[in-house]
N, C-alpha and C. Protein backbone atom coordinates (compact mmCIF):
# COMPACT_ATOMS: atom_id res chain seq x y z
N UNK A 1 -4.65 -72.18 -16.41
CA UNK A 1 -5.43 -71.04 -16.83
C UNK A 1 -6.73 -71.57 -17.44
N UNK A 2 -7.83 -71.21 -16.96
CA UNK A 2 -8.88 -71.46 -17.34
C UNK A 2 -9.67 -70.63 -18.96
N UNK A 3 -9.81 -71.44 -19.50
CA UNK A 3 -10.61 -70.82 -20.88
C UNK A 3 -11.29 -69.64 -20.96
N UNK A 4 -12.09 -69.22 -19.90
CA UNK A 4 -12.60 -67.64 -19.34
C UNK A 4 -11.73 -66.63 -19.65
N UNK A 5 -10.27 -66.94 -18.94
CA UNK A 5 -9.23 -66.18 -18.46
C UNK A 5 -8.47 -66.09 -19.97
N UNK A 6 -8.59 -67.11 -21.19
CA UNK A 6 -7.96 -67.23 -21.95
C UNK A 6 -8.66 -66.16 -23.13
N UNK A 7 -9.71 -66.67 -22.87
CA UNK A 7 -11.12 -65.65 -23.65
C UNK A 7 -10.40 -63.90 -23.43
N UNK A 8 -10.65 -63.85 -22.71
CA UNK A 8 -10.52 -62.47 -21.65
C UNK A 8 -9.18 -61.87 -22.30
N UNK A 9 -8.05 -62.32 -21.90
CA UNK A 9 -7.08 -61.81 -22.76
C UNK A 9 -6.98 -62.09 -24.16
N UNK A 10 -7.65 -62.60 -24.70
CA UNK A 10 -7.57 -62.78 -26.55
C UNK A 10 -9.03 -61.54 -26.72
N UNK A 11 -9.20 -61.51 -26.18
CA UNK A 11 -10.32 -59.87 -26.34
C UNK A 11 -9.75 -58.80 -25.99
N UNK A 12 -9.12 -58.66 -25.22
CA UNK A 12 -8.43 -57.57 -24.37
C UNK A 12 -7.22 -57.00 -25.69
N UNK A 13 -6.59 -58.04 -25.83
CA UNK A 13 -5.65 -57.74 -27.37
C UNK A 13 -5.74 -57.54 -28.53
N UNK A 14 -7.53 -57.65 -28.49
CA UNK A 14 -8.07 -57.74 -29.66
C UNK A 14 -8.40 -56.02 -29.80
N UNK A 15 -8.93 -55.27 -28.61
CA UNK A 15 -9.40 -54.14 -28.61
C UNK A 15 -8.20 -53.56 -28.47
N UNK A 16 -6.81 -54.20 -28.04
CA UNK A 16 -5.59 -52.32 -27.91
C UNK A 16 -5.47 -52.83 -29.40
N UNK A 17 -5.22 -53.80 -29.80
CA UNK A 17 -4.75 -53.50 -31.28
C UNK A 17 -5.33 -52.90 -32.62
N UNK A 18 -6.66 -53.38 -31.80
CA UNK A 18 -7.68 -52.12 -33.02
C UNK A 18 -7.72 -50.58 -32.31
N UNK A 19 -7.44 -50.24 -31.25
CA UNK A 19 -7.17 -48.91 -31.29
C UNK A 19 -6.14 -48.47 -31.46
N UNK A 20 -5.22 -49.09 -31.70
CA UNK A 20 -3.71 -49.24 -31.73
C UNK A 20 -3.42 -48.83 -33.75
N UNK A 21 -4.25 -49.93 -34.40
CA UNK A 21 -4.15 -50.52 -35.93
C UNK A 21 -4.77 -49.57 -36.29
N UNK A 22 -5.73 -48.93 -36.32
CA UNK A 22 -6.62 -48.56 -36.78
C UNK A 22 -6.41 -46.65 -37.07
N UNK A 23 -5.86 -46.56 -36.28
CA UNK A 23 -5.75 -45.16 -36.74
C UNK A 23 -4.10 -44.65 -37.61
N UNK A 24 -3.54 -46.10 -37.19
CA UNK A 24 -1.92 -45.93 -38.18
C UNK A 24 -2.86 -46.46 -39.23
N UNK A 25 -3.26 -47.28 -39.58
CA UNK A 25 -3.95 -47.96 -40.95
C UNK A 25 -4.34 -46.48 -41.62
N UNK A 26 -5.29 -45.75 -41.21
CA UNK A 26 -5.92 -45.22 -41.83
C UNK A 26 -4.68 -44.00 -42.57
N UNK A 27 -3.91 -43.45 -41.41
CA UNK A 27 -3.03 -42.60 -41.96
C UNK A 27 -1.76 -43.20 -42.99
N UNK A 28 -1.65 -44.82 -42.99
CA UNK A 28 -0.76 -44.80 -44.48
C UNK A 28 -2.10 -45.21 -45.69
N UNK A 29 -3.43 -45.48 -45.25
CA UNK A 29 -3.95 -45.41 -46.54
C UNK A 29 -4.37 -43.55 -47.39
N UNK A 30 -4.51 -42.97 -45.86
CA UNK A 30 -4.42 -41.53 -47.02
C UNK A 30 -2.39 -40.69 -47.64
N UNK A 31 -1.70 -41.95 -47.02
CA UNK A 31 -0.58 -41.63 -47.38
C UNK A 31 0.04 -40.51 -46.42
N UNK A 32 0.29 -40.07 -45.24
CA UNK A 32 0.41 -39.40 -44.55
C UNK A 32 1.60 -40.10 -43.13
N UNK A 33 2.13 -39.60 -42.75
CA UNK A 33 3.00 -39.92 -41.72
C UNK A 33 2.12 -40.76 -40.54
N UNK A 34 2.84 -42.00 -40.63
CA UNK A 34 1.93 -42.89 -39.65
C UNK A 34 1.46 -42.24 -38.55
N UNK A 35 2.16 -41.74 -37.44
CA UNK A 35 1.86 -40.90 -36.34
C UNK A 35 1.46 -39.73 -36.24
N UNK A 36 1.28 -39.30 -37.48
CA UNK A 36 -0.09 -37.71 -37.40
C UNK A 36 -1.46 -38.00 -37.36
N UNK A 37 -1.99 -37.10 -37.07
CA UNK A 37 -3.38 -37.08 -36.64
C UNK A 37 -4.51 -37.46 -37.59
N UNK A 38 -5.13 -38.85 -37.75
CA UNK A 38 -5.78 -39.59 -38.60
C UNK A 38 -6.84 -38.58 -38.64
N UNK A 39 -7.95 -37.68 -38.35
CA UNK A 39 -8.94 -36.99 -38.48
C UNK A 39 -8.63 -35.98 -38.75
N UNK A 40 -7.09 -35.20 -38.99
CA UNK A 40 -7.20 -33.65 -39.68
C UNK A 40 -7.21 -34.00 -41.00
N UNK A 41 -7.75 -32.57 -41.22
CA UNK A 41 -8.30 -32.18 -42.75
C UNK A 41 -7.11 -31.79 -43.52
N UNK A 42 -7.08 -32.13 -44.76
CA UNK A 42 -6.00 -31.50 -45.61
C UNK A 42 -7.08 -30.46 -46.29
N UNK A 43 -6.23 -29.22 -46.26
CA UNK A 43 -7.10 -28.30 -47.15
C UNK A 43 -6.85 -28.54 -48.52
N UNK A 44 -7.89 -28.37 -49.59
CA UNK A 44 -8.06 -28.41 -50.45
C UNK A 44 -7.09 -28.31 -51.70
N UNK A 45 -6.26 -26.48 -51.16
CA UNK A 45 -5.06 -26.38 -51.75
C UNK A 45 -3.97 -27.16 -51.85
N UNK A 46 -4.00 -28.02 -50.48
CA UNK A 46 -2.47 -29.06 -50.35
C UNK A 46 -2.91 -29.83 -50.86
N UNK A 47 -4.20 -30.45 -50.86
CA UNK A 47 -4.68 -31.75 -51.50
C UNK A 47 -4.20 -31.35 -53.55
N UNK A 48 -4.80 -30.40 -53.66
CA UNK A 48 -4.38 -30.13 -55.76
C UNK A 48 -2.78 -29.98 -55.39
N UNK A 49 -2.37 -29.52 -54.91
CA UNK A 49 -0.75 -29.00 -55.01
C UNK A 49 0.09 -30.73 -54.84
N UNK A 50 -0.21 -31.34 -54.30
CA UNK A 50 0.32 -32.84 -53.95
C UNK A 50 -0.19 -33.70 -55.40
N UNK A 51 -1.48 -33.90 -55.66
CA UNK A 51 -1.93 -34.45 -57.01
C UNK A 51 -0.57 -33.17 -57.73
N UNK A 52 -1.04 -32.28 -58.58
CA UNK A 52 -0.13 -32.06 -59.63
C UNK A 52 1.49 -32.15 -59.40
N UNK A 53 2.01 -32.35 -58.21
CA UNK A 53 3.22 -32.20 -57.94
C UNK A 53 3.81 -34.14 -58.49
N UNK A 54 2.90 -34.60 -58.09
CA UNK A 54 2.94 -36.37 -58.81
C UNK A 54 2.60 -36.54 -60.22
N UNK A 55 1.73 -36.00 -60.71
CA UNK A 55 1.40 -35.56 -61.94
C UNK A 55 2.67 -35.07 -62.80
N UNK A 56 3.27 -34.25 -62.47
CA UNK A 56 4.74 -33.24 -62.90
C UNK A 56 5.82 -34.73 -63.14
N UNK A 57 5.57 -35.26 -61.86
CA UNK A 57 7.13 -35.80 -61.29
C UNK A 57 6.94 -37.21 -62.48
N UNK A 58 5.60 -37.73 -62.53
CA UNK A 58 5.15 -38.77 -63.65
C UNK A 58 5.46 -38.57 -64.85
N UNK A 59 5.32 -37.40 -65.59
CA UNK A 59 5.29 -36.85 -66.62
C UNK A 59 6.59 -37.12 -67.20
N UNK A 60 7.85 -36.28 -66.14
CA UNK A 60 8.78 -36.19 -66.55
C UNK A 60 9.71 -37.96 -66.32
N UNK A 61 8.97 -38.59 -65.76
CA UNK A 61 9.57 -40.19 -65.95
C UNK A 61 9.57 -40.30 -67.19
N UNK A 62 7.90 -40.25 -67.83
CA UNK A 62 7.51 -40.77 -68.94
C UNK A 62 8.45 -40.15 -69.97
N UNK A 63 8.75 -38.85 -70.13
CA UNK A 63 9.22 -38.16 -70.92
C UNK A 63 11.32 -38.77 -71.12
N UNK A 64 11.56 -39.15 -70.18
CA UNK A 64 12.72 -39.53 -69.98
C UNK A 64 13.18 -40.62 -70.47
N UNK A 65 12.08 -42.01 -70.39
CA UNK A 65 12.01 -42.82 -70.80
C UNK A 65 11.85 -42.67 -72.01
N UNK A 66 11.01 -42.08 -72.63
CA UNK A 66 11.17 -41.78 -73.88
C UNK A 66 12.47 -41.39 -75.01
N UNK A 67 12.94 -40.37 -73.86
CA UNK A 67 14.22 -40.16 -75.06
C UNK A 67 14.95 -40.46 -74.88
N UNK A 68 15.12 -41.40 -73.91
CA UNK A 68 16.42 -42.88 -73.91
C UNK A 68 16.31 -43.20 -75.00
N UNK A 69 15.26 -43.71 -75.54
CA UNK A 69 15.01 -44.33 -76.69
C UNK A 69 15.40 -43.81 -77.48
């Protein structure tokens, strides 16, 4: 196999895996199910309702931990 040919497929793998990586990447950095759709919008409401619902669920760690004590 000639170095051309070697080139060629180390590029070729380079581009499915960034179209491949790149849109699961993005959907576990907004925290979302790897295989849903990296460009829909969360509306606004789900976006506050998800923050305070972690907010709640934090709270009551903290609070728990506490009166172990």
């Amino acid at each position: 196999m000639s170095m051309a040919q070697k080139l060629k497929k180390y590029v070729i793998g380079l581009v499915i895996g960034l179209l491949i990586g790149l849109p699961i990447g993005v959907n576990i950095g907004k925290e979302k199910p790897i295989f849903s759709n990296p460009f829909a919008e969360r509306s606004l409401g789900s976006q506050i309702k998800d923050k305070a619902q972690g907010a709640i669920s934090d709270t009551k760690k903290a609070l728990r931990e506490k009166l172990k004590d």
